[in-house]
C-alpha atoms as a PDB file:
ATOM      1  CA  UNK A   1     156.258 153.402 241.648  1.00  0.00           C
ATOM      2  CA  UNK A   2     153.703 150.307 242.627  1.00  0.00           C
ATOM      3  CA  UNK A   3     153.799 147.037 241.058  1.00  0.00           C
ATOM      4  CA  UNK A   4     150.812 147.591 239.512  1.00  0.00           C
ATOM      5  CA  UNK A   5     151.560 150.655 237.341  1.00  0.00           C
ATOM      6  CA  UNK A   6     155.068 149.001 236.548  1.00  0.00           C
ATOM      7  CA  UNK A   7     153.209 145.563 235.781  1.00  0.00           C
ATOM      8  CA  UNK A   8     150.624 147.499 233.129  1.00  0.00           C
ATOM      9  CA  UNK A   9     153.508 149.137 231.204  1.00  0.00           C
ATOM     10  CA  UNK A  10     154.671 145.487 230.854  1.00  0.00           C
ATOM     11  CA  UNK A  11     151.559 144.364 229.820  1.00  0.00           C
ATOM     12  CA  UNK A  12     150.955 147.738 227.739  1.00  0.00           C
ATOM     13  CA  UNK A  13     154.597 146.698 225.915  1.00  0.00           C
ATOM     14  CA  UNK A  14     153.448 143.239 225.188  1.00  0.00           C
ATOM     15  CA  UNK A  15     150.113 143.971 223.789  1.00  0.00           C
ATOM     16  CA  UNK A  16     151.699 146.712 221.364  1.00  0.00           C
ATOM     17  CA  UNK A  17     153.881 144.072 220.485  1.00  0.00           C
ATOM     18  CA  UNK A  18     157.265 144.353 222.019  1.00  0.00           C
ATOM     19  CA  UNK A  19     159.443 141.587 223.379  1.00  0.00           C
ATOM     20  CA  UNK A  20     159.476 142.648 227.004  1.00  0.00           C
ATOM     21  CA  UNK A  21     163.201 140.228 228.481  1.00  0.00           C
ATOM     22  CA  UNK A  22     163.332 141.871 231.727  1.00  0.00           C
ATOM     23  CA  UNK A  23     162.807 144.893 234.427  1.00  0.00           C
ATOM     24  CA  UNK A  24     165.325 146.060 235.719  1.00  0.00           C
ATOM     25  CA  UNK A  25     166.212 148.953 238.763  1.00  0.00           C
ATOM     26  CA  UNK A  26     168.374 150.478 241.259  1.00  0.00           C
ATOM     27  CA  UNK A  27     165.064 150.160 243.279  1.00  0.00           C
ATOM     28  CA  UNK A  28     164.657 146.946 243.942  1.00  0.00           C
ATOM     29  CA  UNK A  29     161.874 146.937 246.408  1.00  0.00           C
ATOM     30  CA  UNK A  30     160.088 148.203 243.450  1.00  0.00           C
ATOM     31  CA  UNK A  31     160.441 145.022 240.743  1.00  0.00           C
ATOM     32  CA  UNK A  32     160.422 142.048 243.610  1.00  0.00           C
ATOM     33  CA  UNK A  33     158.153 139.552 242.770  1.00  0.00           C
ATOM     34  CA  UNK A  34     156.507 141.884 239.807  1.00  0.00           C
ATOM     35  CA  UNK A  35     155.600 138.377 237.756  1.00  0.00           C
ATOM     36  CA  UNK A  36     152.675 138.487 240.784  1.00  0.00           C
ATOM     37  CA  UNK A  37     150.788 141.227 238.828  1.00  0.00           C
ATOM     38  CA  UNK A  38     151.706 140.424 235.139  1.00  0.00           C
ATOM     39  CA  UNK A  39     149.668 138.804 232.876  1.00  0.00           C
ATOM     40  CA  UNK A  40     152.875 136.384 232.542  1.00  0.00           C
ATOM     41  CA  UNK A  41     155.879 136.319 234.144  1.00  0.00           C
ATOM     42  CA  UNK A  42     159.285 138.442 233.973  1.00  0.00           C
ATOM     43  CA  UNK A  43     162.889 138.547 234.860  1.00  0.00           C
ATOM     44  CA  UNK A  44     163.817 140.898 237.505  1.00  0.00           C
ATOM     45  CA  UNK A  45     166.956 142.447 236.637  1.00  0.00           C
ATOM     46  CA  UNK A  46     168.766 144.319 240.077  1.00  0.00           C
ATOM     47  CA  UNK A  47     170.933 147.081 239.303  1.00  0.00           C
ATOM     48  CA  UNK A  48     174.264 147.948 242.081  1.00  0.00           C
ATOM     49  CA  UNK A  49     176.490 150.693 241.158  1.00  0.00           C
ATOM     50  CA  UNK A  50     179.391 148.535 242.947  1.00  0.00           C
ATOM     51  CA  UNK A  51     180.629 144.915 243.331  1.00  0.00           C
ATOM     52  CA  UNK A  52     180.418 146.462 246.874  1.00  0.00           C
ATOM     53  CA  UNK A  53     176.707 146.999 246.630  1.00  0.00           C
ATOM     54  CA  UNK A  54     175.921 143.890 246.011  1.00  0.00           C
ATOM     55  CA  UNK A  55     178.274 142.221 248.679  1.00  0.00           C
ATOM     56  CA  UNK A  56     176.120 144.118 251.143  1.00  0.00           C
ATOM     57  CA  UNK A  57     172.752 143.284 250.038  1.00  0.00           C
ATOM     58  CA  UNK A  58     173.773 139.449 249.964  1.00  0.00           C
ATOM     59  CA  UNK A  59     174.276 139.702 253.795  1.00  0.00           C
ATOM     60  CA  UNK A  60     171.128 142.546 254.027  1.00  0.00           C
ATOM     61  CA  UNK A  61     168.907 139.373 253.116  1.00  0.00           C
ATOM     62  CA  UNK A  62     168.158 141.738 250.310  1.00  0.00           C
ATOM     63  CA  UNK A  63     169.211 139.401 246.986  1.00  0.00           C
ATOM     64  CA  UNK A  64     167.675 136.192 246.702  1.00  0.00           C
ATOM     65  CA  UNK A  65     169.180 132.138 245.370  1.00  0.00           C
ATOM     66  CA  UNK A  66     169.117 132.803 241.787  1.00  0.00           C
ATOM     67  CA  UNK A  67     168.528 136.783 241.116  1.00  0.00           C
ATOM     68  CA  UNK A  68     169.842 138.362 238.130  1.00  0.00           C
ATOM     69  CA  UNK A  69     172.161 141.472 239.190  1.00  0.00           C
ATOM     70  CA  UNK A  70     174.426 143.913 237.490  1.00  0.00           C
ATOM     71  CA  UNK A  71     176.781 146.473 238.601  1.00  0.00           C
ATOM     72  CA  UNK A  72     179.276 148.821 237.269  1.00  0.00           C
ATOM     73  CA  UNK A  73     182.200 147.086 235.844  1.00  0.00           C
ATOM     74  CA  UNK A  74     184.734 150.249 236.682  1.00  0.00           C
ATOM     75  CA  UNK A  75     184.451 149.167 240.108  1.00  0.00           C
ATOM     76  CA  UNK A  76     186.172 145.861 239.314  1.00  0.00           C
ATOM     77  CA  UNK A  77     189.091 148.290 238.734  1.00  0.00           C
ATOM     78  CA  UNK A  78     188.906 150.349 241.850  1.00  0.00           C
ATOM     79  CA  UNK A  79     189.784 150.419 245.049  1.00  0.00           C
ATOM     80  CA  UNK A  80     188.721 152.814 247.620  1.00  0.00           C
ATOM     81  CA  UNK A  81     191.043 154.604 249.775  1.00  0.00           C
ATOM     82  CA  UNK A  82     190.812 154.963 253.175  1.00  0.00           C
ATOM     83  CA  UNK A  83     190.826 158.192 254.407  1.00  0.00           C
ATOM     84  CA  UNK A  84     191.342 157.279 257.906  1.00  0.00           C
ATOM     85  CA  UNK A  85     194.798 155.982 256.956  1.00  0.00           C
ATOM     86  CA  UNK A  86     196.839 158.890 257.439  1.00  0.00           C
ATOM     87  CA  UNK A  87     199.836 157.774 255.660  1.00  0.00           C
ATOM     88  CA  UNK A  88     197.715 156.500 252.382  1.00  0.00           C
ATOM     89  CA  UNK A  89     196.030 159.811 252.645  1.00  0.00           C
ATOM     90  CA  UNK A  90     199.093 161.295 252.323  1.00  0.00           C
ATOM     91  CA  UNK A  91     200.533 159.124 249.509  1.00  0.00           C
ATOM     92  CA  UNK A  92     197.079 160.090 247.517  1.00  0.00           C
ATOM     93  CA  UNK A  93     197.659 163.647 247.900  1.00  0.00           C
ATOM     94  CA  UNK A  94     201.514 163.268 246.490  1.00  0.00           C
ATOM     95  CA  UNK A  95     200.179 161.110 243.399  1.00  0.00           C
ATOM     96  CA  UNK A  96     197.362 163.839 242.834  1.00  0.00           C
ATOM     97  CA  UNK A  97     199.302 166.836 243.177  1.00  0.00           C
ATOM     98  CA  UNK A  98     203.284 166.469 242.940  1.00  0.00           C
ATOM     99  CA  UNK A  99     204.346 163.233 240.677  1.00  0.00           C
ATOM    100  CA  UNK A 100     204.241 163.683 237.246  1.00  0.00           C
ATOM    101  CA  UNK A 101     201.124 162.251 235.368  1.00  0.00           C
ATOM    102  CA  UNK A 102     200.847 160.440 232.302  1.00  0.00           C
ATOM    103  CA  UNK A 103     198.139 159.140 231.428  1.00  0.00           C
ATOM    104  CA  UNK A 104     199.433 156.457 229.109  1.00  0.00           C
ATOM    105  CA  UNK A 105     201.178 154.846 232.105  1.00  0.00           C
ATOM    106  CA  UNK A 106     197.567 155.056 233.848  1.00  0.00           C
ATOM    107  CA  UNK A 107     196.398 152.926 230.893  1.00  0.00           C
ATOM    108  CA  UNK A 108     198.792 150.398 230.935  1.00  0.00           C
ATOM    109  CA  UNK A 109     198.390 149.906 235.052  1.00  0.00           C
ATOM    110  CA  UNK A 110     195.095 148.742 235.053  1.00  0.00           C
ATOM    111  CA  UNK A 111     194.191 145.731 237.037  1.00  0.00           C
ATOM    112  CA  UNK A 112     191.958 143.939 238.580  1.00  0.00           C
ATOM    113  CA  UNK A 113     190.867 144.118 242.176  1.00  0.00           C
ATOM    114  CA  UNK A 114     191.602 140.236 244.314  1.00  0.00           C
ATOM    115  CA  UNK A 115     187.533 139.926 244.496  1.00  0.00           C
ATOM    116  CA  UNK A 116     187.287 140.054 241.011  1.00  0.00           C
ATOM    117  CA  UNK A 117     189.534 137.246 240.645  1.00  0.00           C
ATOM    118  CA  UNK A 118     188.597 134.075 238.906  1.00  0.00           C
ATOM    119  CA  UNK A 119     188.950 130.160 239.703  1.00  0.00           C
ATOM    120  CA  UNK A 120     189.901 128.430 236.987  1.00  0.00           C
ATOM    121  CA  UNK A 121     188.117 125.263 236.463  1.00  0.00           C
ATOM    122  CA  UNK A 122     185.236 126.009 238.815  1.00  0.00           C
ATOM    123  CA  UNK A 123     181.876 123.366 238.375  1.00  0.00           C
ATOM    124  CA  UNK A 124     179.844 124.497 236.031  1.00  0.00           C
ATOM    125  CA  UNK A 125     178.316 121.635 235.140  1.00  0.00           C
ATOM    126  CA  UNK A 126     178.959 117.635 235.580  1.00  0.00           C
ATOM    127  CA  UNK A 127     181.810 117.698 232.944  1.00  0.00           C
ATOM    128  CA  UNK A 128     183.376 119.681 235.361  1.00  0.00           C
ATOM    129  CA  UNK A 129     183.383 118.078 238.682  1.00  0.00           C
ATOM    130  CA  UNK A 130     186.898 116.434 238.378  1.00  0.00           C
ATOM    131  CA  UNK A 131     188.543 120.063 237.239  1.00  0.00           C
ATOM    132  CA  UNK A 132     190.694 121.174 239.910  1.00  0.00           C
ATOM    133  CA  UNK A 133     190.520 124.690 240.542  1.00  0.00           C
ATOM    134  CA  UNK A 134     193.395 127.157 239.889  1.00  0.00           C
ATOM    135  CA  UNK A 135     193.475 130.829 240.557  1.00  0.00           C
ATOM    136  CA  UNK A 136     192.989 132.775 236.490  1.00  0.00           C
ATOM    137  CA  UNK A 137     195.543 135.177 235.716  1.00  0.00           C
ATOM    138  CA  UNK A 138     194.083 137.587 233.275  1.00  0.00           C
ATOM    139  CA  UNK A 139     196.087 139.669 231.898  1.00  0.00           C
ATOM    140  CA  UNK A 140     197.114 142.963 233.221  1.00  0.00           C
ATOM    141  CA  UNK A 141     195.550 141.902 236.514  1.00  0.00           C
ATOM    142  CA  UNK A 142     197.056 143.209 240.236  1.00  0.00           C
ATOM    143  CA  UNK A 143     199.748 140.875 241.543  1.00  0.00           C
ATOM    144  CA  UNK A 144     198.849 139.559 244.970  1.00  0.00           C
ATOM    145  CA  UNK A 145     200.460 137.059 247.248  1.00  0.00           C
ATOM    146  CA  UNK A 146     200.970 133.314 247.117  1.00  0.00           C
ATOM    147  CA  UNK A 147     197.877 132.590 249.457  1.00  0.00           C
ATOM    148  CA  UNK A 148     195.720 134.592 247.266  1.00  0.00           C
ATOM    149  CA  UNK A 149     197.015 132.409 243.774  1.00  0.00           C
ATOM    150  CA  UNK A 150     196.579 128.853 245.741  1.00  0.00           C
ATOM    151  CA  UNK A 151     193.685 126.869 244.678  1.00  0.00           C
ATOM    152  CA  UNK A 152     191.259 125.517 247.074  1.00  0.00           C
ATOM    153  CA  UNK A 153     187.543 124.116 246.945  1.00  0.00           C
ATOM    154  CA  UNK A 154     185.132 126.277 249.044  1.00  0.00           C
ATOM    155  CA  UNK A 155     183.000 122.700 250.431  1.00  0.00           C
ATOM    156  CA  UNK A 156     186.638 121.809 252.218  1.00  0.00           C
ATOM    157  CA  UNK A 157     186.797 125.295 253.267  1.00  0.00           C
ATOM    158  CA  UNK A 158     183.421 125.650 255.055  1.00  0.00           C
ATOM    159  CA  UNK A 159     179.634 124.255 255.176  1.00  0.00           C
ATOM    160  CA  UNK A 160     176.803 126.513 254.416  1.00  0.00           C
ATOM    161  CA  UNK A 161     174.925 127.443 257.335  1.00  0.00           C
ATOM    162  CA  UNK A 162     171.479 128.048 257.255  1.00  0.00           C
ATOM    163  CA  UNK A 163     171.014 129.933 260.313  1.00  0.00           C
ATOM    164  CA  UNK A 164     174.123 132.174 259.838  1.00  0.00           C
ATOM    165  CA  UNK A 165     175.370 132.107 256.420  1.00  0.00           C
ATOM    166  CA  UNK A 166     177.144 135.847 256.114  1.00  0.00           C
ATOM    167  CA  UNK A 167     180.168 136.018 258.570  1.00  0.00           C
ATOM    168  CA  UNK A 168     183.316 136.691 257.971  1.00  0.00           C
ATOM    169  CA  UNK A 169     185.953 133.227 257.699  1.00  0.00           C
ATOM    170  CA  UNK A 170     189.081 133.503 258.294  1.00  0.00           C
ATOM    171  CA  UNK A 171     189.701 130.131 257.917  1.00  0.00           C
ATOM    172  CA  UNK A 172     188.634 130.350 253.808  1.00  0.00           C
ATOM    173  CA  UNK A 173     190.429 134.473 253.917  1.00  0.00           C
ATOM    174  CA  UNK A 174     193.786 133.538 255.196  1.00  0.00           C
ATOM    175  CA  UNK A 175     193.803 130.336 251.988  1.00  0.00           C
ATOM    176  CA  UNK A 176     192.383 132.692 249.619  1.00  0.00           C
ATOM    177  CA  UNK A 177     193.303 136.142 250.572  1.00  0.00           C
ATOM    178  CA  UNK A 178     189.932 137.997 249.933  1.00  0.00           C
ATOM    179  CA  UNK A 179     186.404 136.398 249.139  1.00  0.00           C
ATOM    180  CA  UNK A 180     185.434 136.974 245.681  1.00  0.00           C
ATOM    181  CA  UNK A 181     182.513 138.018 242.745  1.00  0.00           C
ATOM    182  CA  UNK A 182     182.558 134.127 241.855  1.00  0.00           C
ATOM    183  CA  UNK A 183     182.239 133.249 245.840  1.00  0.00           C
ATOM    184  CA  UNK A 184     178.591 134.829 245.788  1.00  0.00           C
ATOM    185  CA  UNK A 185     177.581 133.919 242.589  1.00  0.00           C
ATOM    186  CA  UNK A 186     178.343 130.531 243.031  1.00  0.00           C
ATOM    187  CA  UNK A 187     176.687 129.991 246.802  1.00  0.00           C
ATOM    188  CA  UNK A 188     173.528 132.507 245.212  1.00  0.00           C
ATOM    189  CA  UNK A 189     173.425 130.677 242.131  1.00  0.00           C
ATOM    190  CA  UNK A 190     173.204 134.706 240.523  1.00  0.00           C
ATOM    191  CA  UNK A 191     173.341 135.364 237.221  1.00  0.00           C
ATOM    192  CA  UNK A 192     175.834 138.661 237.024  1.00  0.00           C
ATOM    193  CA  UNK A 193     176.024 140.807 234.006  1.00  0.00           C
ATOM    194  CA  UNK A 194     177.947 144.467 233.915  1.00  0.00           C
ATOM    195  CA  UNK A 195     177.551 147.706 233.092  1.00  0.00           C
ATOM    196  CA  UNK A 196     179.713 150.640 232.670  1.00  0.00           C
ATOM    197  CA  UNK A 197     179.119 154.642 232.064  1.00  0.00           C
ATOM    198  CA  UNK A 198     179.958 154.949 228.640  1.00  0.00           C
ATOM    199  CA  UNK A 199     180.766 158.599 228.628  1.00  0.00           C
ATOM    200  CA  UNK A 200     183.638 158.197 231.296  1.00  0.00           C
ATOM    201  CA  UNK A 201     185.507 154.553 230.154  1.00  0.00           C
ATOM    202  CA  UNK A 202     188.566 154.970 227.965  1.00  0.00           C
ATOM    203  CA  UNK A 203     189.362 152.384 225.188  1.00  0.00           C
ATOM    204  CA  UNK A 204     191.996 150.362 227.303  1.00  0.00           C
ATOM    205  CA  UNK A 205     189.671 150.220 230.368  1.00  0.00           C
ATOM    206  CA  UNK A 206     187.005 148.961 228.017  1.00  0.00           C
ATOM    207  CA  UNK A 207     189.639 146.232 226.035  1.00  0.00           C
ATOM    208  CA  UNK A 208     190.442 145.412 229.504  1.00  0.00           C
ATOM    209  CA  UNK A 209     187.312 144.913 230.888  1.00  0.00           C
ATOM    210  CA  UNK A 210     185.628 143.092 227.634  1.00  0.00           C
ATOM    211  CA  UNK A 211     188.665 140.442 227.255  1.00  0.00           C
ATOM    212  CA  UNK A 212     187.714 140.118 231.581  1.00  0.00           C
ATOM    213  CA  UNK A 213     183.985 139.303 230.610  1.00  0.00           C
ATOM    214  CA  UNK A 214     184.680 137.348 227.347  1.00  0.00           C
ATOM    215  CA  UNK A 215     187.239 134.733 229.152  1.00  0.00           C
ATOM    216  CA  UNK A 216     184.913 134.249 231.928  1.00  0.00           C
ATOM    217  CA  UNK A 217     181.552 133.753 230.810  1.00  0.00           C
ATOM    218  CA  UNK A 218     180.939 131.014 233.433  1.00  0.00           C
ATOM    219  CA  UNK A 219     180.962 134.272 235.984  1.00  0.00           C
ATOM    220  CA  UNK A 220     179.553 137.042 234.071  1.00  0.00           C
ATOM    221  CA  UNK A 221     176.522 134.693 232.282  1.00  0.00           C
ATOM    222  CA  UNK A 222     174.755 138.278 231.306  1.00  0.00           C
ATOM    223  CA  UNK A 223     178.248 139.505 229.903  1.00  0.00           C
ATOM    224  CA  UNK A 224     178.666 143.234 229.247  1.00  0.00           C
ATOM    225  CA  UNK A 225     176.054 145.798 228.870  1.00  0.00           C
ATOM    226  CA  UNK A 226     177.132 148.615 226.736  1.00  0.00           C
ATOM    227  CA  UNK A 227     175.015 151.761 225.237  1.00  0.00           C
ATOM    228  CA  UNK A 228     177.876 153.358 222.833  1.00  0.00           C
ATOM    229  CA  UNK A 229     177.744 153.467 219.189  1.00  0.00           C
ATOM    230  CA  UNK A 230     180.536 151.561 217.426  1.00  0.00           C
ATOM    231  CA  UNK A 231     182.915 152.749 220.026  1.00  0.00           C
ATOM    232  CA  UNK A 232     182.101 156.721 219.206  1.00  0.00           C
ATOM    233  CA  UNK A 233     181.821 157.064 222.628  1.00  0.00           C
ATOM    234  CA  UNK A 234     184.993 156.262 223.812  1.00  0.00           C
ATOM    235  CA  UNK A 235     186.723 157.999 221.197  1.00  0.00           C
ATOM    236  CA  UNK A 236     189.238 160.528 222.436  1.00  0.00           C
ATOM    237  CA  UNK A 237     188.541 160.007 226.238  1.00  0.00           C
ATOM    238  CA  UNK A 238     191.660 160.213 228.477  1.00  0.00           C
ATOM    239  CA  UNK A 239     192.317 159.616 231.956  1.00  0.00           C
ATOM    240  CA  UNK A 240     193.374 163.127 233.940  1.00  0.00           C
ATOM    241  CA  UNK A 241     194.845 163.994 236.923  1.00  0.00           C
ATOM    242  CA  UNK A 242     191.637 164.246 238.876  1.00  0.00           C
ATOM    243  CA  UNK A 243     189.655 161.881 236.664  1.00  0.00           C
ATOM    244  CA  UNK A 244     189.336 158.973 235.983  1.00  0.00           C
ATOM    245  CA  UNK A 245     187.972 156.805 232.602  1.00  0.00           C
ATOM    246  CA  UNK A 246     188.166 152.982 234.319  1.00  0.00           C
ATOM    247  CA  UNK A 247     183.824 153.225 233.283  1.00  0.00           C
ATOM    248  CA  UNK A 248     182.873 153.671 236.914  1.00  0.00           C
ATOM    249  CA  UNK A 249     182.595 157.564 236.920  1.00  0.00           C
ATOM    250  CA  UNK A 250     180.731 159.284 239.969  1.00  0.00           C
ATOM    251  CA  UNK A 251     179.007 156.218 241.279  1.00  0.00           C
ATOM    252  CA  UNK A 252     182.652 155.407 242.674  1.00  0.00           C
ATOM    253  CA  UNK A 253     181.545 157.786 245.587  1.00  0.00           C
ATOM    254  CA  UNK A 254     178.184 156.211 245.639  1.00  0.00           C
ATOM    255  CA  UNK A 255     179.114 152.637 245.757  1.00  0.00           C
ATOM    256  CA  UNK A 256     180.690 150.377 248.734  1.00  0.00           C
ATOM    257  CA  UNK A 257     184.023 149.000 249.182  1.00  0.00           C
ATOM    258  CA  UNK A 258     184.143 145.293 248.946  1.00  0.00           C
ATOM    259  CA  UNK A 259     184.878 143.807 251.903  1.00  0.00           C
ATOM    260  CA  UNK A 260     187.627 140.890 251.391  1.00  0.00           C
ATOM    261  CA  UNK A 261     186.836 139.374 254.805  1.00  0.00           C
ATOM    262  CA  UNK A 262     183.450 138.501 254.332  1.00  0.00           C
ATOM    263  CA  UNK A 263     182.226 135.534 252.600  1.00  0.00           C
ATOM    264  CA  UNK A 264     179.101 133.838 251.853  1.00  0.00           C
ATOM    265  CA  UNK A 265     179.748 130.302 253.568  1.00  0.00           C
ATOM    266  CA  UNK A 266     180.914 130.068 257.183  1.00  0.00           C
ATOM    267  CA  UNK A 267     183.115 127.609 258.969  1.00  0.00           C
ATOM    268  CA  UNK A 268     181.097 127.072 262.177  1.00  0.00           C
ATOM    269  CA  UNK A 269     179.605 124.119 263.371  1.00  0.00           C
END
């Protein structure tokens, strides 16, 4: 769909009266610099279906210093096996088929991934620039090692490069463990909201990943978009053996697999 067409159902919206906030797509080549052709301007919304996604189009030139992006909040949860890894292949296949399943136990487990992890204390505004940072520890989240807890300031770690700002530093992986949601955001300036597929999130993923959003609303500005009805939705859904209810549904096999030793800043000279 042009710009054009796109820009009069904006304009059609307006004139009947609506309160147009945004436009928002998957297709982002297709809302880019829309405000051009409306009669006044808009926020461009950019949709990912992983925290992946949106690694990838930070170093495909494809998201911009202050864009507003969400992606599926299920995928904060998940982490993507490797098929090539014979021996996790195999442990997958044991879990799946052989050990017995409960899926209370697959409620309590949930955790967070180490890119989703927060720093405490991180400048937000000039109140903040004497906070030292320190690594969040929301509850339930997945237990990593030291280097990943130990606090560190991403200007000591590296200098942004203009010229090649996307390579991988091991200098800032090896203090931190993976790069992280609040790594891009921050060097982007994005404002991140998520999203989740309603029909497919059980009630702990969704107490899980609401108390996430609500105690870090310094990350996740846009906080939590949600289409259920008073919780209706989620009523009744379980996890099963061979599916799963963390909100991220089929897009899982859609969406990319963060990559922990990439970050946004680089150390070279």
């Amino acid at each position: 769909v042009s710009h054009r067409i796109w820009a009069l159902v904006i304009d059609a919206l307006r004139d009947a009266g609506a309160r147009v906030e945004g436009i928002a797509s998957f297709t982002w080549d297709e809302i880019r610099d829309i405000s051009r052709f409306c009669s006044s301007p808009v926020k461009e919304i950019f949709f990912f279906h992983s925290a992946g996604d949106l690694q990838q189009a930070c170093h495909a030139g494809q998201i911009k210093e202050g864009d507003s992006v969400f992606f599926n909040a299920g995928s904060l949860l998940w982490d993507k096996s490797d098929g090539t890894d014979t021996r996790e292949f195999c442990r997958t296949l044991k879990t799946k088929f052989w050990d017995p399943f409960d899926a209370q136990k697959v409620k309590r487990c949930y955790s967070l991934m180490p890119y989703a992890r927060i720093l405490c204390g991180a400048k937000t505004n000039k109140e903040d620039e004497t906070t030292d940072g320190e690594w969040s520890t929301t509850q339930g989240s997945q237990d990593v090692d030291d280097s990943s807890r130990s606090s560190f300031e991403s200007d000591q770690l590296s200098t942004p490069s203009s010229a090649k700002p996307m390579l991988e530093n091991r200098q800032a992986l090896k203090v931190q463990g993976s790069s992280t949601i609040q790594d891009y955001k921050d060097f982007f300036q994005l404002s991140i909201g998520l999203y989740c597929q309603e029909f497919a999130v059980d009630e702990a993923a969704m107490d899980f990943i609401v108390n996430h959003v609500n105690s870090n609303p310094h990350v996740y500005d846009l906080g939590l978009s949600w289409g259920g009805v008073n919780g209706i939705t989620v009523r009744g859904i379980q996890p099963g053996r061979f599916t799963h209810t963390d909100g991220f549904w089929n897009q899982r096999y859609a969406g990319n697999k963060w990559d922990r030793s990439l970050f946004p800043f680089t150390n070279e000279i």
